[in-house]
N, C-alpha and C. Protein backbone atom coordinates (compact mmCIF):
# COMPACT_ATOMS: atom_id res chain seq x y z
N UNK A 1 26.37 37.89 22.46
CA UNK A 1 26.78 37.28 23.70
C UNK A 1 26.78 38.37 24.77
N UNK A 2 26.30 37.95 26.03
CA UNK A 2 26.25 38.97 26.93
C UNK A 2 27.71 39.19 27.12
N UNK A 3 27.85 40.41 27.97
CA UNK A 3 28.58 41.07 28.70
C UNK A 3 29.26 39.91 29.92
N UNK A 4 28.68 39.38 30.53
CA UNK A 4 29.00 38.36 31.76
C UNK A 4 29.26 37.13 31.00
N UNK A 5 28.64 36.49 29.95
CA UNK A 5 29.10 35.54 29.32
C UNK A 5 30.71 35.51 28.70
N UNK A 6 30.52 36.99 28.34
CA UNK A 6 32.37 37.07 27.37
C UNK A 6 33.49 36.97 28.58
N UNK A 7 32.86 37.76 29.52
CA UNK A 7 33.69 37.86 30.88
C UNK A 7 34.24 36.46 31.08
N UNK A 8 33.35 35.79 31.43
CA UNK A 8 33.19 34.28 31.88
C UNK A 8 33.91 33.55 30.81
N UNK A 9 34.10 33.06 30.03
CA UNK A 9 34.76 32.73 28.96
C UNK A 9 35.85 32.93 28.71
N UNK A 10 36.06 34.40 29.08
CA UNK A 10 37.86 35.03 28.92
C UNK A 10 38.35 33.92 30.65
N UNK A 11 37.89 34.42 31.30
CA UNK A 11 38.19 33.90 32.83
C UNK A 11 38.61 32.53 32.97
N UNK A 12 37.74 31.83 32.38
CA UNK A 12 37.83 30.14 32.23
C UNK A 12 38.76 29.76 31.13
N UNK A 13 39.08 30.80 29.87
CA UNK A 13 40.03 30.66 28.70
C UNK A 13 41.47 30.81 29.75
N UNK A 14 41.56 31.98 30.56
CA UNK A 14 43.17 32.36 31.10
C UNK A 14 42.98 31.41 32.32
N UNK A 15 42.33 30.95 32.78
CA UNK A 15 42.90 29.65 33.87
C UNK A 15 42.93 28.33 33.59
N UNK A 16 42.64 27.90 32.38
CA UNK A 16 43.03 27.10 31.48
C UNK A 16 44.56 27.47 30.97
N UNK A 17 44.92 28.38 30.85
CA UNK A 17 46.45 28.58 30.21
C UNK A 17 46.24 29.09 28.93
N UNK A 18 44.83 29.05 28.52
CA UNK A 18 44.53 29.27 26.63
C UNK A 18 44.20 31.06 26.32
N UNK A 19 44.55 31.51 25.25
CA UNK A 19 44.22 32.74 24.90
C UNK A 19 43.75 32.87 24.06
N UNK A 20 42.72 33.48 24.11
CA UNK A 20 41.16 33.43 22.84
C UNK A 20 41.90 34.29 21.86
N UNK A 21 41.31 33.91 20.90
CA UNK A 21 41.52 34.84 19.42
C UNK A 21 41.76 36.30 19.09
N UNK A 22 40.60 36.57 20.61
CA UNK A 22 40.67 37.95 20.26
C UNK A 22 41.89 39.04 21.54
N UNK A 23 42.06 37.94 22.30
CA UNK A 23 43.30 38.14 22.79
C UNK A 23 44.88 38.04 22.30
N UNK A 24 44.68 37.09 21.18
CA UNK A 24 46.11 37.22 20.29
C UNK A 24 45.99 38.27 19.60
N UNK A 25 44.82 38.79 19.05
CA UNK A 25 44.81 39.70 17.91
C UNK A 25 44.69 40.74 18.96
N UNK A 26 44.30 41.30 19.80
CA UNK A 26 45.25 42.34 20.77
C UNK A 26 46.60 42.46 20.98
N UNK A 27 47.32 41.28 21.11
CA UNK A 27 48.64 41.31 20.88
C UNK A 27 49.18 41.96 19.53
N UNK A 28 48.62 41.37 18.81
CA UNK A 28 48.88 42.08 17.40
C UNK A 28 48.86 40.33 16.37
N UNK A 29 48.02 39.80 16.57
CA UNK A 29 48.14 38.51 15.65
C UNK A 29 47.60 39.00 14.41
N UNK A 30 47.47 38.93 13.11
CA UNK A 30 46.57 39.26 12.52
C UNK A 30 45.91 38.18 11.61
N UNK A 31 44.81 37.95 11.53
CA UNK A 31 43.71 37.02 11.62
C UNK A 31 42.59 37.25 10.45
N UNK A 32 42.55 36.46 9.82
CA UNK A 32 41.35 36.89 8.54
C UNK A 32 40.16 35.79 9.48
N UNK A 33 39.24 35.83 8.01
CA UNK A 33 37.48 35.79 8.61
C UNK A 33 38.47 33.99 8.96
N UNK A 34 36.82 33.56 9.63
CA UNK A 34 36.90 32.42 9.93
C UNK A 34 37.86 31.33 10.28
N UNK A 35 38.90 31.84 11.13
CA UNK A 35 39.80 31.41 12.11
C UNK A 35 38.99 30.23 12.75
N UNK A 36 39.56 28.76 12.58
CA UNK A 36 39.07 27.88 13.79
C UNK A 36 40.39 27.27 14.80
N UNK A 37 40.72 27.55 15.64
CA UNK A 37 41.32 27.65 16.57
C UNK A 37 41.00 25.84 17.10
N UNK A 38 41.96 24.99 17.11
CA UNK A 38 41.19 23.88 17.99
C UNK A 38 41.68 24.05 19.36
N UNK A 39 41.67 22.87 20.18
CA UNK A 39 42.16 22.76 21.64
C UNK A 39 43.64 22.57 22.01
N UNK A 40 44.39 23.61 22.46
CA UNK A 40 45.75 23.45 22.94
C UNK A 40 46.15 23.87 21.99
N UNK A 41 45.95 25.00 20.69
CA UNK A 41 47.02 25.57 19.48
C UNK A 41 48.03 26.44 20.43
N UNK A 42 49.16 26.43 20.51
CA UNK A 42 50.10 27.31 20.67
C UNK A 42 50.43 28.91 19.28
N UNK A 43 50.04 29.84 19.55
CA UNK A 43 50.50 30.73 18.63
C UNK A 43 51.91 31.38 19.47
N UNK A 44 52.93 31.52 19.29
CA UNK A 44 54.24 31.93 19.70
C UNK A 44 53.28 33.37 20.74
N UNK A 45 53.07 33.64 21.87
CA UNK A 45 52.37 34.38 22.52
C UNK A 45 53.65 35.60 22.77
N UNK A 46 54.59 35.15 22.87
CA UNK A 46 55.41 36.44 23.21
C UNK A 46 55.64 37.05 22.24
N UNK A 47 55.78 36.75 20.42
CA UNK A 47 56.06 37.30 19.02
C UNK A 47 54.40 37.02 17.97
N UNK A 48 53.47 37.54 18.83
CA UNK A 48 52.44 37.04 18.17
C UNK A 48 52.15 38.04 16.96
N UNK A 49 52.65 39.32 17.14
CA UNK A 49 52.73 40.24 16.23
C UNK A 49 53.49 39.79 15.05
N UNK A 50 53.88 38.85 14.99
CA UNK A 50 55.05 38.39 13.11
C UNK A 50 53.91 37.32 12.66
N UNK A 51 52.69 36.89 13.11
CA UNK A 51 52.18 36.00 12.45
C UNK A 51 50.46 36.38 12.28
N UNK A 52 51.01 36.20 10.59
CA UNK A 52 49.81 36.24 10.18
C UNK A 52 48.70 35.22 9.77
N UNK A 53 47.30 35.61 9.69
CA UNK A 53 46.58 34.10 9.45
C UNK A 53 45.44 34.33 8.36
N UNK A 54 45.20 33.94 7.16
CA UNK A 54 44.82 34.22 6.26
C UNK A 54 43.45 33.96 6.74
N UNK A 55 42.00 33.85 5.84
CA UNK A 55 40.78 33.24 5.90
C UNK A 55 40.49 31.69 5.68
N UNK A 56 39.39 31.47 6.52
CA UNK A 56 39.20 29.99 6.50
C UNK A 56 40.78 29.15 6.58
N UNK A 57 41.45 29.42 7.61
CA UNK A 57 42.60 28.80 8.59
C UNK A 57 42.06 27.73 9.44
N UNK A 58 42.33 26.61 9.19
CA UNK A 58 41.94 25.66 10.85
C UNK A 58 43.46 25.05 11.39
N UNK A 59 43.28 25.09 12.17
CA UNK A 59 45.01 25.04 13.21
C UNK A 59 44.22 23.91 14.23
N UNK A 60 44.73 22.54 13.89
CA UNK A 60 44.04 21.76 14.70
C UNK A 60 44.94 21.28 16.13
N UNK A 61 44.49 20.43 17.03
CA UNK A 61 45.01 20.29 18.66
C UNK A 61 46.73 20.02 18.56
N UNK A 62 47.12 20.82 19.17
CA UNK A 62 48.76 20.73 19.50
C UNK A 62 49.36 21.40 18.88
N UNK A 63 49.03 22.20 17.87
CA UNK A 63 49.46 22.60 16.64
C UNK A 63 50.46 23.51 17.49
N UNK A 64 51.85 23.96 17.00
CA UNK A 64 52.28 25.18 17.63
C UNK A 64 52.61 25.89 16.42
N UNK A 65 52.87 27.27 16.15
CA UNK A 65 53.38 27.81 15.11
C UNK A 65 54.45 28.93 16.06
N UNK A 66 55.65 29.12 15.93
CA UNK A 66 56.82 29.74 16.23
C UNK A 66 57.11 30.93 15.65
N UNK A 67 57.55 32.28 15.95
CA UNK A 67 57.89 33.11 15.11
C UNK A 67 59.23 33.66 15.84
N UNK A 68 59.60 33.14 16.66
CA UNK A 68 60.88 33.37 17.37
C UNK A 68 61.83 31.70 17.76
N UNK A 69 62.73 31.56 17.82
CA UNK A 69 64.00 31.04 17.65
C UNK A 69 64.73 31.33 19.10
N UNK A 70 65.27 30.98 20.53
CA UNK A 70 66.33 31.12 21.12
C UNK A 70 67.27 30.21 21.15
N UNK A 71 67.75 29.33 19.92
CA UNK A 71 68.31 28.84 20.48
C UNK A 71 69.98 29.53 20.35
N UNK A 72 69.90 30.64 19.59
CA UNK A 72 71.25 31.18 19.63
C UNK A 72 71.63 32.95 20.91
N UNK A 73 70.04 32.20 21.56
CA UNK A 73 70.36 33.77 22.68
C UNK A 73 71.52 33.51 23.65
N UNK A 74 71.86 32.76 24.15
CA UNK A 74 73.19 32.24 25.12
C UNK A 74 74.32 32.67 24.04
N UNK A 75 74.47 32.34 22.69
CA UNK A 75 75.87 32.13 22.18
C UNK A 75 76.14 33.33 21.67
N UNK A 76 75.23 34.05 20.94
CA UNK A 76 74.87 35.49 20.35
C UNK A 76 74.63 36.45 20.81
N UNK A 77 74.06 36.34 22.02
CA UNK A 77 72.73 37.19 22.91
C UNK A 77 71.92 37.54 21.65
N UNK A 78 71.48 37.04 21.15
CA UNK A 78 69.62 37.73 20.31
C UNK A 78 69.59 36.20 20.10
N UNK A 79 68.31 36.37 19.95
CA UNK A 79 67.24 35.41 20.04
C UNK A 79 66.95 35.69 18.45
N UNK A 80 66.85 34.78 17.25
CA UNK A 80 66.14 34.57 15.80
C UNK A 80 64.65 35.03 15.90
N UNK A 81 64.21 35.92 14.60
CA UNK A 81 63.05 35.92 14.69
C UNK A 81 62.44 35.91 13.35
N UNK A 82 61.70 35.52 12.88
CA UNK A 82 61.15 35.53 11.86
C UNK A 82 59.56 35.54 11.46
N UNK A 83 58.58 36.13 10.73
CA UNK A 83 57.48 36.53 10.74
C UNK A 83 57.35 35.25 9.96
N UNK A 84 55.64 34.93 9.99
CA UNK A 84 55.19 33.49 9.60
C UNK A 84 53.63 34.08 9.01
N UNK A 85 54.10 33.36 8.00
CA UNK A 85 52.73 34.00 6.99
C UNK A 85 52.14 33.01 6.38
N UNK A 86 50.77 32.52 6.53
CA UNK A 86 49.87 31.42 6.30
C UNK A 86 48.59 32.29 5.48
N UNK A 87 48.58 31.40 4.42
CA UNK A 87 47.33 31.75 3.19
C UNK A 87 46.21 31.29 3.70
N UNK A 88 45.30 31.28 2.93
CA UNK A 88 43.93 31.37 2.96
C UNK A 88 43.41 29.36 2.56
N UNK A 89 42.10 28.76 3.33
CA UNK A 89 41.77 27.95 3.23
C UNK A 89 43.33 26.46 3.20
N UNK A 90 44.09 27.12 4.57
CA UNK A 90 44.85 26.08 4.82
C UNK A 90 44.23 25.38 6.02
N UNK A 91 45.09 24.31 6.16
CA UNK A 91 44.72 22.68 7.17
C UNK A 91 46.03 22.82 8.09
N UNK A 92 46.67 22.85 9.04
CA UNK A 92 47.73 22.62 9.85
C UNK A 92 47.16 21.30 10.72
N UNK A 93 47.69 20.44 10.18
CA UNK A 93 47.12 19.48 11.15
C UNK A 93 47.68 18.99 12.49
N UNK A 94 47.33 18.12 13.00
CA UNK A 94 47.71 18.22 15.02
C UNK A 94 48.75 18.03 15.29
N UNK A 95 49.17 18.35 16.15
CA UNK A 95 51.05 18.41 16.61
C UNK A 95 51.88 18.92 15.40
N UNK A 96 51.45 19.58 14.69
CA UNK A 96 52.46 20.45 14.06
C UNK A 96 53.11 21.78 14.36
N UNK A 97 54.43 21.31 14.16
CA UNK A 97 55.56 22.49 14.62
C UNK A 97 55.13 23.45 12.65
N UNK A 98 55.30 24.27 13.09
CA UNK A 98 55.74 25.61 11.82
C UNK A 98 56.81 27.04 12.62
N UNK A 99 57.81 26.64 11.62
CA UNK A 99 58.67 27.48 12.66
C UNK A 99 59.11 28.84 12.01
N UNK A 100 59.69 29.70 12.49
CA UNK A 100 60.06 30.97 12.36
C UNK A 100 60.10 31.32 11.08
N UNK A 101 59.99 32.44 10.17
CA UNK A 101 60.28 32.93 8.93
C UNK A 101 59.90 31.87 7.87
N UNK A 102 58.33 31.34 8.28
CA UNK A 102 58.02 30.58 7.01
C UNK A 102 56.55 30.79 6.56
N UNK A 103 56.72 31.04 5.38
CA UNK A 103 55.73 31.20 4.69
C UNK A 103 54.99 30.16 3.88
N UNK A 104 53.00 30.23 4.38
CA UNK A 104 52.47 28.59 3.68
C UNK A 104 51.69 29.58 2.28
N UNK A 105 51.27 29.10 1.35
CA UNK A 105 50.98 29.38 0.36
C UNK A 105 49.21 29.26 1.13
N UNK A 106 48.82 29.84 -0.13
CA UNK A 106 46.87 29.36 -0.07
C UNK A 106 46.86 27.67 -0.43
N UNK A 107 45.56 27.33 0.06
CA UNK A 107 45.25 26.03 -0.14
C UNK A 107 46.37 24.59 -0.06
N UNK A 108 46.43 24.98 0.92
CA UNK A 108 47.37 24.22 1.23
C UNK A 108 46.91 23.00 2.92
N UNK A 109 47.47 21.88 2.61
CA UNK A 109 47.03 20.72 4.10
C UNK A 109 48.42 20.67 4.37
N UNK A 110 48.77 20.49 5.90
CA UNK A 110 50.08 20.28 6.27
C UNK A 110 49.52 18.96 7.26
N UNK A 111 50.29 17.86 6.74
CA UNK A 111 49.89 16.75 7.67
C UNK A 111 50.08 17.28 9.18
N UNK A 112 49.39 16.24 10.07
CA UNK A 112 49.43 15.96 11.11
C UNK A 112 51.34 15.60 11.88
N UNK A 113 51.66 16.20 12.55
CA UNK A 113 52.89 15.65 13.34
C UNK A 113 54.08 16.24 12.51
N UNK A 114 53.55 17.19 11.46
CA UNK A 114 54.86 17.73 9.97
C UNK A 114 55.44 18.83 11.02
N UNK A 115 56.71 18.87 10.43
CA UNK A 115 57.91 19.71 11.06
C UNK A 115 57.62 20.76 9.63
N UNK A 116 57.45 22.15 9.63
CA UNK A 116 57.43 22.95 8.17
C UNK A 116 58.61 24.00 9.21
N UNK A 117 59.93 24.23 7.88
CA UNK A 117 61.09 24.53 8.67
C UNK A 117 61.14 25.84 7.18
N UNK A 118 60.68 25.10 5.76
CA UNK A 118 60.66 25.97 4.56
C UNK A 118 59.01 26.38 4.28
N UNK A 119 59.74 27.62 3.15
CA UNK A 119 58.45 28.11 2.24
C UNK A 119 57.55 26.76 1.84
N UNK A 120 56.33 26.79 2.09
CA UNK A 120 55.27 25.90 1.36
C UNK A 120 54.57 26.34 0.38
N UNK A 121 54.51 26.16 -0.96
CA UNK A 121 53.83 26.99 -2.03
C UNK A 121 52.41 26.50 -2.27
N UNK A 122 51.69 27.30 -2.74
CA UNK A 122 50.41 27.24 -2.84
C UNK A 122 49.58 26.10 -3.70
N UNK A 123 48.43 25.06 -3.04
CA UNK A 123 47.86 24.13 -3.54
C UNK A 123 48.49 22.64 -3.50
N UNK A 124 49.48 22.40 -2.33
CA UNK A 124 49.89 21.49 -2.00
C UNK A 124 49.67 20.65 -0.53
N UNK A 125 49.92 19.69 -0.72
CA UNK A 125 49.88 18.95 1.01
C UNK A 125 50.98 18.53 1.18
N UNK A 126 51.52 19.03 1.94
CA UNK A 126 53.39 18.48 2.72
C UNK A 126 52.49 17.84 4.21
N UNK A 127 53.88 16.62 4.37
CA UNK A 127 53.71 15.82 5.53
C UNK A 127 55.67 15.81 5.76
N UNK A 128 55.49 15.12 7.02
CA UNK A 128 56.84 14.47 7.65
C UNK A 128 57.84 15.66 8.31
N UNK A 129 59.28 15.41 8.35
CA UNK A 129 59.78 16.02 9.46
C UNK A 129 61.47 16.20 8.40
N UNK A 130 61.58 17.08 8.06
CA UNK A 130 60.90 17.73 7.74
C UNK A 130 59.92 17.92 6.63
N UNK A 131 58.81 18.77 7.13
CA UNK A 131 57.64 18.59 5.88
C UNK A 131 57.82 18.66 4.35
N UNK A 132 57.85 18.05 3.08
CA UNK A 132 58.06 17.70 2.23
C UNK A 132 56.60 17.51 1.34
N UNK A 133 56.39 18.48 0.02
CA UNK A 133 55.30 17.98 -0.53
C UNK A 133 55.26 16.42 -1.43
N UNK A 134 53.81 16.59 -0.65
CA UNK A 134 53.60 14.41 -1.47
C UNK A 134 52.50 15.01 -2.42
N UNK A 135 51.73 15.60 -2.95
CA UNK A 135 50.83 15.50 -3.88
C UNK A 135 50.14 17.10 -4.21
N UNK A 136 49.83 17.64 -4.62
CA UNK A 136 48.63 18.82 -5.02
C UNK A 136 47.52 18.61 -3.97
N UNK A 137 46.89 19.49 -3.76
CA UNK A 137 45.99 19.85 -3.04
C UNK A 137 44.65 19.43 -3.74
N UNK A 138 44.70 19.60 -4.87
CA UNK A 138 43.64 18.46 -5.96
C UNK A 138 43.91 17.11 -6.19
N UNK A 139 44.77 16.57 -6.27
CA UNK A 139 44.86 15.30 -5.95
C UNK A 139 44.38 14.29 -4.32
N UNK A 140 44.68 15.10 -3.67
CA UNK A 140 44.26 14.62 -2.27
C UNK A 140 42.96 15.13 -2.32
N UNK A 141 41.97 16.08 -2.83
CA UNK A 141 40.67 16.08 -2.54
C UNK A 141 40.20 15.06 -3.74
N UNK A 142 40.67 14.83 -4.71
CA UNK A 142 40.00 13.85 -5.57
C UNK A 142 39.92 12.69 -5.30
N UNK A 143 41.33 12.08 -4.50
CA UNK A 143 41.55 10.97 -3.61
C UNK A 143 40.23 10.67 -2.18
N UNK A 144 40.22 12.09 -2.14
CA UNK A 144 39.28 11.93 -0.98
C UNK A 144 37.48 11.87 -0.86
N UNK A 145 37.42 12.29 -2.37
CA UNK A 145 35.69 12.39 -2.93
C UNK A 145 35.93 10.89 -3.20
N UNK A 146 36.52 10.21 -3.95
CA UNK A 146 36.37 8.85 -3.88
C UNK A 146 36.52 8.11 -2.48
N UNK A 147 37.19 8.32 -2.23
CA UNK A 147 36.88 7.33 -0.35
C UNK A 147 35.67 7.70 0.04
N UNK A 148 35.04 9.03 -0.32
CA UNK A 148 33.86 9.35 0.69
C UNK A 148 32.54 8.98 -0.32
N UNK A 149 32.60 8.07 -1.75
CA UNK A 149 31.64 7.66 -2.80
C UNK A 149 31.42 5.86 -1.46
N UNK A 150 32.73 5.44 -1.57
CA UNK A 150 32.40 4.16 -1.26
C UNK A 150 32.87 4.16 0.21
N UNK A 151 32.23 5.18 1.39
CA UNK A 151 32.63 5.07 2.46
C UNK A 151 31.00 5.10 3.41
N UNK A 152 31.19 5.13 4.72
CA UNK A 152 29.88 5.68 5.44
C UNK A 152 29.43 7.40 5.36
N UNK A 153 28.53 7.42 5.44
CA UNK A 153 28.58 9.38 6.03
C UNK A 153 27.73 9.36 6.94
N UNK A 154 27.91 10.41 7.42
CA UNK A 154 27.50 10.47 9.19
C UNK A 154 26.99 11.98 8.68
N UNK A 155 25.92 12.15 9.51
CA UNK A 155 25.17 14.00 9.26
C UNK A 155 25.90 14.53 11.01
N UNK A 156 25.59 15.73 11.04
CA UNK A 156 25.78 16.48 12.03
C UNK A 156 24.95 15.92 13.51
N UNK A 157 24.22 14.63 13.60
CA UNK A 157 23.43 14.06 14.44
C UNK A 157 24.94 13.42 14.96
N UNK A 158 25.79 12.85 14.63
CA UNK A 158 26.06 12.22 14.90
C UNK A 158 27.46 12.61 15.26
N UNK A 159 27.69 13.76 15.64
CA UNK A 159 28.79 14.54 16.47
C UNK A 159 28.39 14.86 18.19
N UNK A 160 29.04 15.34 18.80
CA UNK A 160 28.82 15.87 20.29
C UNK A 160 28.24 16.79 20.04
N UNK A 161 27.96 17.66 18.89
CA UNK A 161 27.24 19.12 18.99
C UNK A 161 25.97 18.84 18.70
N UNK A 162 26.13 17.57 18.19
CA UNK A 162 24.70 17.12 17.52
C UNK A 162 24.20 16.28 18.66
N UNK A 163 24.28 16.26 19.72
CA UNK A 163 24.17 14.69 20.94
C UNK A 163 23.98 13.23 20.18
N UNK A 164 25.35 13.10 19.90
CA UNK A 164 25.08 11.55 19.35
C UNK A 164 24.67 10.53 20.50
N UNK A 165 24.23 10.08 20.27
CA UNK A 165 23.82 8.52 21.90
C UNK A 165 24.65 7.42 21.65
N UNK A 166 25.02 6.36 22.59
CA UNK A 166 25.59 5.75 22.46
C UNK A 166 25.22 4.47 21.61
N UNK A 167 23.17 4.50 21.08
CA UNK A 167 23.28 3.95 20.09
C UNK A 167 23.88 4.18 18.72
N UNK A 168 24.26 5.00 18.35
CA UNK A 168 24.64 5.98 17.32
C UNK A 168 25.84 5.69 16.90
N UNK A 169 26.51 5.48 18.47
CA UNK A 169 28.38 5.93 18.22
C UNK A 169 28.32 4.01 18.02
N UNK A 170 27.31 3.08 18.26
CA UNK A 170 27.74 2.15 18.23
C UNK A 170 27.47 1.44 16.83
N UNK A 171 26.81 2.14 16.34
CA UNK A 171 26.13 2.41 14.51
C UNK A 171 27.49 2.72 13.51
N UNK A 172 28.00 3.59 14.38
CA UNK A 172 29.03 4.44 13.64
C UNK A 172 30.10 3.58 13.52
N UNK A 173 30.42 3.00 14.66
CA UNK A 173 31.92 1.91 14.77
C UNK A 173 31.23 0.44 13.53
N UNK A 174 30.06 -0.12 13.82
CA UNK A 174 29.99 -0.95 13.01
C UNK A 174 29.82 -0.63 11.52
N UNK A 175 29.63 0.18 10.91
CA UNK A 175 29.60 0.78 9.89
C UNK A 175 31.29 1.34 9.31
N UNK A 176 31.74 1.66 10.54
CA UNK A 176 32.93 1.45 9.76
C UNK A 176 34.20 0.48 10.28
N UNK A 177 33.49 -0.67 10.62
CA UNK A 177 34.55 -1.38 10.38
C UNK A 177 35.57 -2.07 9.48
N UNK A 178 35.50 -1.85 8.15
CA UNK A 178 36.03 -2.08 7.25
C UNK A 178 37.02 -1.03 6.73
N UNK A 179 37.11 0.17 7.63
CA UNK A 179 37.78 1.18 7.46
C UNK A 179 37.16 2.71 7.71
N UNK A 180 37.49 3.90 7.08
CA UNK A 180 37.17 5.53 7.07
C UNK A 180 36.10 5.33 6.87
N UNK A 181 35.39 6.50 7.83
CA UNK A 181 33.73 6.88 7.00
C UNK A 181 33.97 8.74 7.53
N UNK A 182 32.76 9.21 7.06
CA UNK A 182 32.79 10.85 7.14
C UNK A 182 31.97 11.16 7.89
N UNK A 183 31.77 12.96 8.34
CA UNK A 183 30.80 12.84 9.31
C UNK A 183 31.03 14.76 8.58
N UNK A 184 29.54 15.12 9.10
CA UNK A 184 29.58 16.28 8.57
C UNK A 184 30.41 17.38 9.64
């Protein structure tokens, strides 16, 4: 990537309000390979140094993860802090809170909208508020190779990166009207 391109990118990232990856990990985030970052993740920006992020991490839209606590700075004066440590080939799914001094195991899915307040151990999927494991991390992919035997699949044509057309997206809805289909 050029020189004026990265420029441009950082520029349009900080007037957006968003801070690129490699701006947290200047802070001190620390970050294994293949970080996917979606749109609007909150990483605690003022304690970004207590959180760590294993390989193949996806942190999807809204997600926030916390490594600081005020709600006892008025009554105490200090503010809680706790370092947050996430394994390798986890899922945080959207609008999830993960808060101070918690640690996720490897292979692990955290539903969508989950409050994670405790330790999450490794090869599980917790959902709800607070997050609570419902099954193994093999059970939900075995659950999920079967939905995707008797479901639609969609190739990479048929995403925005791929320019789907609006004949496509209208392929896609009738195809799955009977429920889930996949898309690469």
């Amino acid at each position: 990537m050029t020189l004026l391109r990265r420029l441009f990118r950082r520029l349009y990232h900080r007037l957006l309000g968003r801070q690129s990856v490699q701006d947290l990990v200047n802070r001190g985030l620390k970050a294994g390979r293949n970080l996917n970052l979606q749109r609007d993740v909150i990483l605690d920006y003022s304690h970004t140094w207590h959180i760590e992020l294993g390989d193949d991490v996806t942190i999807a839209p809204r997600a926030i993860i916390l490594a600081h606590d005020a709600s006892t700075r008025h009554s105490l004066g200090y503010t809680r802090l706790g370092k947050v440590r996430i394994g390798s080939r986890v899922f945080i799914g959207a609008a999830s809170v993960i808060l101070p001094g918690v640690t996720i195991g490897d292979d692990v899915v955290v539903g969508a909208g989950s409050i994670v307040a405790n330790d999450v151990p490794s090869g599980v999927v917790v959902a709800g508020n607070p997050a609570r494991v419902i099954r193994t991390t093999q059970e939900y992919l075995e659950n999920k190779r079967a939905e995707l035997e008797r479901s639609p699949a969609f190739g990479e044509r048929y995403t925005v990166r791929g320019r789907v057309t609006p004949a496509m997206k209208d392929q896609m809805n009738r195809e799955m009207e009977e429920g889930i289909g996949f898309v690469v």
